[in-house]
C-alpha atoms as a PDB file:
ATOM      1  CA  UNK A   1      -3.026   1.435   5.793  1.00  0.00           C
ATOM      2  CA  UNK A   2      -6.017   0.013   4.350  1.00  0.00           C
ATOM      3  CA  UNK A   3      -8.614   1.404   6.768  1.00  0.00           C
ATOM      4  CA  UNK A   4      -7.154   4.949   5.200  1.00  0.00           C
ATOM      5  CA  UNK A   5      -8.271   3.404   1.438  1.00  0.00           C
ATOM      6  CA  UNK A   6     -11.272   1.876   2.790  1.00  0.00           C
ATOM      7  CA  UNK A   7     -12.614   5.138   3.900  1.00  0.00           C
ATOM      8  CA  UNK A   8     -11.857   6.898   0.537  1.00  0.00           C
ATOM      9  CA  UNK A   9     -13.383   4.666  -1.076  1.00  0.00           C
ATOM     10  CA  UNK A  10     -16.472   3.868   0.643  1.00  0.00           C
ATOM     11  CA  UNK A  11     -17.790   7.705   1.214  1.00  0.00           C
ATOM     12  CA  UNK A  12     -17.582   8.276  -2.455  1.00  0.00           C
ATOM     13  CA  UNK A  13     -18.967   5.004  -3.552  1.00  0.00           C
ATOM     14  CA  UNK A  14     -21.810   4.442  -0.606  1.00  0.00           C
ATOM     15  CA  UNK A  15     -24.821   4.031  -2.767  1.00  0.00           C
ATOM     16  CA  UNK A  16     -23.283   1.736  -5.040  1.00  0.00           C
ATOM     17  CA  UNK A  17     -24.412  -2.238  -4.828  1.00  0.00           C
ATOM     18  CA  UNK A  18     -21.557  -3.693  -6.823  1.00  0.00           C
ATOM     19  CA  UNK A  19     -18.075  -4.034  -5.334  1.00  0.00           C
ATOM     20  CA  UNK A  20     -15.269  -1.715  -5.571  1.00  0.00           C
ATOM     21  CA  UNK A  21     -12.599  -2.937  -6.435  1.00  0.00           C
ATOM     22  CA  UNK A  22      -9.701  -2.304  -4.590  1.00  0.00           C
ATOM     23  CA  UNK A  23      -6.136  -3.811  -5.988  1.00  0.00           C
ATOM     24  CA  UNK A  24      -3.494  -4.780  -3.855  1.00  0.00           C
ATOM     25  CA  UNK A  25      -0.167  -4.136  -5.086  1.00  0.00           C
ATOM     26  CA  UNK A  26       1.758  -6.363  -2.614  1.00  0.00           C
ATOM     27  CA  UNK A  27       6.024  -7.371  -2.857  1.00  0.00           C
ATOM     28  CA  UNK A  28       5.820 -11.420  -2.623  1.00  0.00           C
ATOM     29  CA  UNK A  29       9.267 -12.102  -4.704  1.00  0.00           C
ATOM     30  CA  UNK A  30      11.941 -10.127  -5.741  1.00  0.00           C
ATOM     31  CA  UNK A  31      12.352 -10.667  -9.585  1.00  0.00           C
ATOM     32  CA  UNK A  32      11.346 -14.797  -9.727  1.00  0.00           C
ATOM     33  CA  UNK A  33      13.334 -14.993  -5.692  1.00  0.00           C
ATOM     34  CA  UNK A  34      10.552 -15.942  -3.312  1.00  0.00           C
ATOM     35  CA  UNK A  35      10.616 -13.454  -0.336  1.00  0.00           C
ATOM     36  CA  UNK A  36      10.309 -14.474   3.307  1.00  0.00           C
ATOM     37  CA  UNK A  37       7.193 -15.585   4.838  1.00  0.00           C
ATOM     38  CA  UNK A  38       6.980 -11.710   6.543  1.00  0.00           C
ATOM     39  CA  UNK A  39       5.908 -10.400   2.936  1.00  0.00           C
ATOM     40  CA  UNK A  40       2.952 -12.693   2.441  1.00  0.00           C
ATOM     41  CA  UNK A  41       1.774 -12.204   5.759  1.00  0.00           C
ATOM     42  CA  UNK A  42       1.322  -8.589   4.374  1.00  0.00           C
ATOM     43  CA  UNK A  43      -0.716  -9.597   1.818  1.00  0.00           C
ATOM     44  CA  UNK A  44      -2.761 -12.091   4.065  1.00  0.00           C
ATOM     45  CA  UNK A  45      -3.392  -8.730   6.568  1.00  0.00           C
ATOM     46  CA  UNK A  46      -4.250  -6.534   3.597  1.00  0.00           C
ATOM     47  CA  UNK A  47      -6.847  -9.430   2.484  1.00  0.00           C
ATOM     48  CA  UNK A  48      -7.962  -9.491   5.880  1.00  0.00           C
ATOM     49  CA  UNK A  49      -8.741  -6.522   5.949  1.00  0.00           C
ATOM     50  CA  UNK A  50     -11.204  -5.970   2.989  1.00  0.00           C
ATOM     51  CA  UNK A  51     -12.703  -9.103   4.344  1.00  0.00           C
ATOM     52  CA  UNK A  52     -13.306  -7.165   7.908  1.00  0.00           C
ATOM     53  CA  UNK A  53     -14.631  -4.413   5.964  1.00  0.00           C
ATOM     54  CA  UNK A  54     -17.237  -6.388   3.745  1.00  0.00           C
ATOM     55  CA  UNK A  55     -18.558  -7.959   7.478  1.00  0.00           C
ATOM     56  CA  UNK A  56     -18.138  -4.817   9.508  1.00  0.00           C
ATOM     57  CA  UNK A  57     -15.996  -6.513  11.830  1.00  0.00           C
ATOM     58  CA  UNK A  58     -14.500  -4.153  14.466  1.00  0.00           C
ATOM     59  CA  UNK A  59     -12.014  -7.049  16.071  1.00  0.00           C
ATOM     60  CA  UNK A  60      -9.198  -4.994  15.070  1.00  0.00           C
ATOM     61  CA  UNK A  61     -10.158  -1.880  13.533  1.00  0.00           C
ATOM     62  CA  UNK A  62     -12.881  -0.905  15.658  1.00  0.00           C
ATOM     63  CA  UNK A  63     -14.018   1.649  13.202  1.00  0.00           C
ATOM     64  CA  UNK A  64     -15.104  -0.730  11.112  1.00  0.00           C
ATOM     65  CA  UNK A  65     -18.285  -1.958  13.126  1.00  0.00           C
ATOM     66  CA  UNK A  66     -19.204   1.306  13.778  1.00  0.00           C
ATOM     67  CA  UNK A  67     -19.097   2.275   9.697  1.00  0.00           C
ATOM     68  CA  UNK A  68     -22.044   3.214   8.097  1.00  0.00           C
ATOM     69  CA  UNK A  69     -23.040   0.895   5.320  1.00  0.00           C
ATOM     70  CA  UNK A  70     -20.356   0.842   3.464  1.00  0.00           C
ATOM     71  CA  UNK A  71     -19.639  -0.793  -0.740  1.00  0.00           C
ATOM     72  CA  UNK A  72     -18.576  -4.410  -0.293  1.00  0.00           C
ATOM     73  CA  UNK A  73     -15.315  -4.343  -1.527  1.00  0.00           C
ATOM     74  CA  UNK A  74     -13.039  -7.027  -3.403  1.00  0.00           C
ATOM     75  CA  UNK A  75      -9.429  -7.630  -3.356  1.00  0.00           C
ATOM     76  CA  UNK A  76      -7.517  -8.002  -6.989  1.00  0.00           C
ATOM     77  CA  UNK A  77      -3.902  -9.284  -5.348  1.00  0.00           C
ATOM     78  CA  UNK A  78      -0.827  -8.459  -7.893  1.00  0.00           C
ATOM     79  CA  UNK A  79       2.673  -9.146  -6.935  1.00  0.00           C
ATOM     80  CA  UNK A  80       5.087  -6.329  -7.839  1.00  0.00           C
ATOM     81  CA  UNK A  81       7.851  -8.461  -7.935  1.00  0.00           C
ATOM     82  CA  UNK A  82       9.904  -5.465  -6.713  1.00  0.00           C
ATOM     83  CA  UNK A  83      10.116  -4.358  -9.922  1.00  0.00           C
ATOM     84  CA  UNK A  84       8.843  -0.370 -10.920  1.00  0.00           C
ATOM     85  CA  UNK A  85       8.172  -1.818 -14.304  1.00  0.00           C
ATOM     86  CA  UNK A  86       6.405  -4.565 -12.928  1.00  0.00           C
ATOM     87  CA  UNK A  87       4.522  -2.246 -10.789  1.00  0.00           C
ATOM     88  CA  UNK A  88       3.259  -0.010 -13.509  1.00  0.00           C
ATOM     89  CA  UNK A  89       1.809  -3.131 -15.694  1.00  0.00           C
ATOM     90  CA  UNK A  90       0.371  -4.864 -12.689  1.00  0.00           C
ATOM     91  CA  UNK A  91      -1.718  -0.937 -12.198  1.00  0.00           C
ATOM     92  CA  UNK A  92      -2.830  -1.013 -15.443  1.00  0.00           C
ATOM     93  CA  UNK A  93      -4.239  -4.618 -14.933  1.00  0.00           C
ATOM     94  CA  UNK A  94      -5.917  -3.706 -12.240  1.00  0.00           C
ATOM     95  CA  UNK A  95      -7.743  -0.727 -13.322  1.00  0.00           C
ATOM     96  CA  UNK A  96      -8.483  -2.649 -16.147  1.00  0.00           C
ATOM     97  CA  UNK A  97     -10.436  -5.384 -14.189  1.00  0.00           C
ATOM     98  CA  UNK A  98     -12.157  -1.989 -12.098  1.00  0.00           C
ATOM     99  CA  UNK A  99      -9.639  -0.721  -9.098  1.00  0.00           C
ATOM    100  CA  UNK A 100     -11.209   2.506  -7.681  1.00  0.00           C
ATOM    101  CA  UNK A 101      -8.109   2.206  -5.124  1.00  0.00           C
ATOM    102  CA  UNK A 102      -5.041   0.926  -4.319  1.00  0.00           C
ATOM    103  CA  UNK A 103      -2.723  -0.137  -1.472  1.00  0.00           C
ATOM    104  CA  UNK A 104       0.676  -0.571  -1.814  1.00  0.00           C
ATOM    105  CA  UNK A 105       3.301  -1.211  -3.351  1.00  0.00           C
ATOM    106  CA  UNK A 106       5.535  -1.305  -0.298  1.00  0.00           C
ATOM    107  CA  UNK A 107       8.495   0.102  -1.562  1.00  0.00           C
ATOM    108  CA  UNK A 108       9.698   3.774  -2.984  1.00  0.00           C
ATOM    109  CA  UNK A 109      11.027   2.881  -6.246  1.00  0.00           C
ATOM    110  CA  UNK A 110       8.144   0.949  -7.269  1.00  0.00           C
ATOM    111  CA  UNK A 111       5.500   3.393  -5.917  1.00  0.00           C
ATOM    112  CA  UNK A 112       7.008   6.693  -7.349  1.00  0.00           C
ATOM    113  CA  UNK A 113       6.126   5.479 -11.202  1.00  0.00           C
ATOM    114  CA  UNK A 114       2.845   4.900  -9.568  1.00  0.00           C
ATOM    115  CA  UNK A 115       1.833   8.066  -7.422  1.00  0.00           C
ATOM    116  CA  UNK A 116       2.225   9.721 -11.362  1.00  0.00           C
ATOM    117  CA  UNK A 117      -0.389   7.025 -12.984  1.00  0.00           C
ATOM    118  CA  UNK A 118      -2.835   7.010  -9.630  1.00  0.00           C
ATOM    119  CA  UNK A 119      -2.724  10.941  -9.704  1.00  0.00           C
ATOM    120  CA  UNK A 120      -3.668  11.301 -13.677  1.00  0.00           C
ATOM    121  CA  UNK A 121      -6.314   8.877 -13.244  1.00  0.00           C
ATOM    122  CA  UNK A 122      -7.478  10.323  -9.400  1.00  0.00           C
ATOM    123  CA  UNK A 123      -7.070   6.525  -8.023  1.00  0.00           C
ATOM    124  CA  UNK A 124      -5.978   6.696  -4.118  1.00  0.00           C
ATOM    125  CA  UNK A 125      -2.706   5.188  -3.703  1.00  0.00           C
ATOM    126  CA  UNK A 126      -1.665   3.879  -0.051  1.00  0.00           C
ATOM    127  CA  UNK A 127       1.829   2.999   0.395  1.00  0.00           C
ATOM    128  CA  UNK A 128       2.149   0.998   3.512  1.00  0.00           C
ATOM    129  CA  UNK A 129       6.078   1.058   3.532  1.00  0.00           C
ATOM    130  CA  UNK A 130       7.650   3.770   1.132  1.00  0.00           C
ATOM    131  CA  UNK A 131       9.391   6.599   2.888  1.00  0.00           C
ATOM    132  CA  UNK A 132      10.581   8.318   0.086  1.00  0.00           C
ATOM    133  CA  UNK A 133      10.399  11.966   1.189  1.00  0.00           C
ATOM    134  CA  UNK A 134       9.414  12.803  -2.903  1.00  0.00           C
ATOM    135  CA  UNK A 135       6.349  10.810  -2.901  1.00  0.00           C
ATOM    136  CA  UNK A 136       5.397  13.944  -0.513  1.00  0.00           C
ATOM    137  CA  UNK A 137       4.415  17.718  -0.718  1.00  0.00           C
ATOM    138  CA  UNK A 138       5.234  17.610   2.698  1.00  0.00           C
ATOM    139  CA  UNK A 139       8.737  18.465   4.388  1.00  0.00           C
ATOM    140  CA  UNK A 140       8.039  15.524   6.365  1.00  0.00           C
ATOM    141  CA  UNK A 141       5.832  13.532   4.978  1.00  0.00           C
ATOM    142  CA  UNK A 142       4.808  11.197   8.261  1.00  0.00           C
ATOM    143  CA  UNK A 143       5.862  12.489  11.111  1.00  0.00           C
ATOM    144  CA  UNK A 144       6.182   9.355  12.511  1.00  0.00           C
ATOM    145  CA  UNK A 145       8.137   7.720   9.957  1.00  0.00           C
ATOM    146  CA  UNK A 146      11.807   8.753   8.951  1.00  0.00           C
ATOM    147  CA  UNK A 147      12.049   8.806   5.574  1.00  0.00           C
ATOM    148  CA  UNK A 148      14.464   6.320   4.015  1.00  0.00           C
ATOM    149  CA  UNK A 149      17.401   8.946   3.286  1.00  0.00           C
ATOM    150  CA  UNK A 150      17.423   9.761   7.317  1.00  0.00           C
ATOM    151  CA  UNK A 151      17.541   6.024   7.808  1.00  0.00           C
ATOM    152  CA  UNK A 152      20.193   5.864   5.192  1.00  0.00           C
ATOM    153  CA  UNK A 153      22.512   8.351   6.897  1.00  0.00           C
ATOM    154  CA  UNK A 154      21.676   6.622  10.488  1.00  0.00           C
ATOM    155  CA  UNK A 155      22.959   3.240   9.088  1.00  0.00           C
ATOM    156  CA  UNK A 156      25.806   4.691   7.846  1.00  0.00           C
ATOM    157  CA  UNK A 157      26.907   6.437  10.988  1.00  0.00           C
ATOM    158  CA  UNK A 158      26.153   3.203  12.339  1.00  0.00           C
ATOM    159  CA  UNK A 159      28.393   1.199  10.167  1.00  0.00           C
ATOM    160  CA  UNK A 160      31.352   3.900  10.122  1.00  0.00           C
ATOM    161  CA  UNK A 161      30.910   3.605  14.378  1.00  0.00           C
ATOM    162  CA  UNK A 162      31.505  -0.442  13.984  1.00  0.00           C
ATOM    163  CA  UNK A 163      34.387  -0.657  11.371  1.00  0.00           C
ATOM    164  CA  UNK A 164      36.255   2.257  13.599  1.00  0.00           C
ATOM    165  CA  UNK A 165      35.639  -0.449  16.524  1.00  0.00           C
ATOM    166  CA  UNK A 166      37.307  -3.085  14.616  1.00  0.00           C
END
């Protein structure tokens, strides 16, 4: 997800010496509920990362020690809190403080305000989770991803197959 952002960002912005900016739009609570452990290890990857990128450090994304010298690149880390509304004003912070990118958030309803905002202000927006089929020009937008409202109909078959069971 990031090394897709990464990339954007570091063809377009290769002969500059400051860092870009990149803002990380990550789900850590649900409204003021704290979220399990899982969703800060996403944000601990995602800072990861950036921090393989800035050293060129191929140990999991071999790509990166074979880029060419590429902007050093800092992390601004917003929580989301789930929340489109949230979403939107954590954005505008961040291109405020300088994002030329941004990953996340992780799910639909937050990142649908935002694929609007990123595409009026050409900012690259990487969702690492939503599915929503209208975040898309695509039929399908990831072919190896369902989206959620084929996920949606396979729970419910699901469900319909258990309760008939009882």
């Amino acid at each position: 997800m990031l090394h897709l952002a990464v990339a954007s960002a570091t063809d377009a912005c290769a002969s500059s010496f400051r860092p870009e900016a990149f803002a990380l739009l990550m789900r850590l609570t649900s409204g003021d509920t704290p979220l399990s452990d899982l969703w800060g290890g996403v944000a601990c990857s995602a800072l990861l990362a950036i921090e393989h990128a800035n050293r060129g450090n191929g140990s999991i994304v071999p790509e990166l020690a074979r880029a060419r010298t590429a902007p050093a690149l800092e992390a601004l880390l917003y929580n989301t809190r789930s929340e489109p509304a949230t979403g939107v004003r954590k954005y505008r912070e961040a291109r405020g403080a300088g994002a030329v990118a941004v990953v996340g958030p992780a799910r639909s309803a937050v990142s649908q305000p935002l694929a609007y905002l990123g595409a009026e202000d050409s900012v690259p927006l990487v969702s690492h989770w939503s599915s929503s089929p209208d975040l898309s020009d695509q039929s399908q937008p990831l072919p190896n991803l369902p989206s959620h409202v084929c996920l949606r109909r396979g729970l419910s078959v699901r469900h319909r197959h258990y309760l008939e069971a009882l």
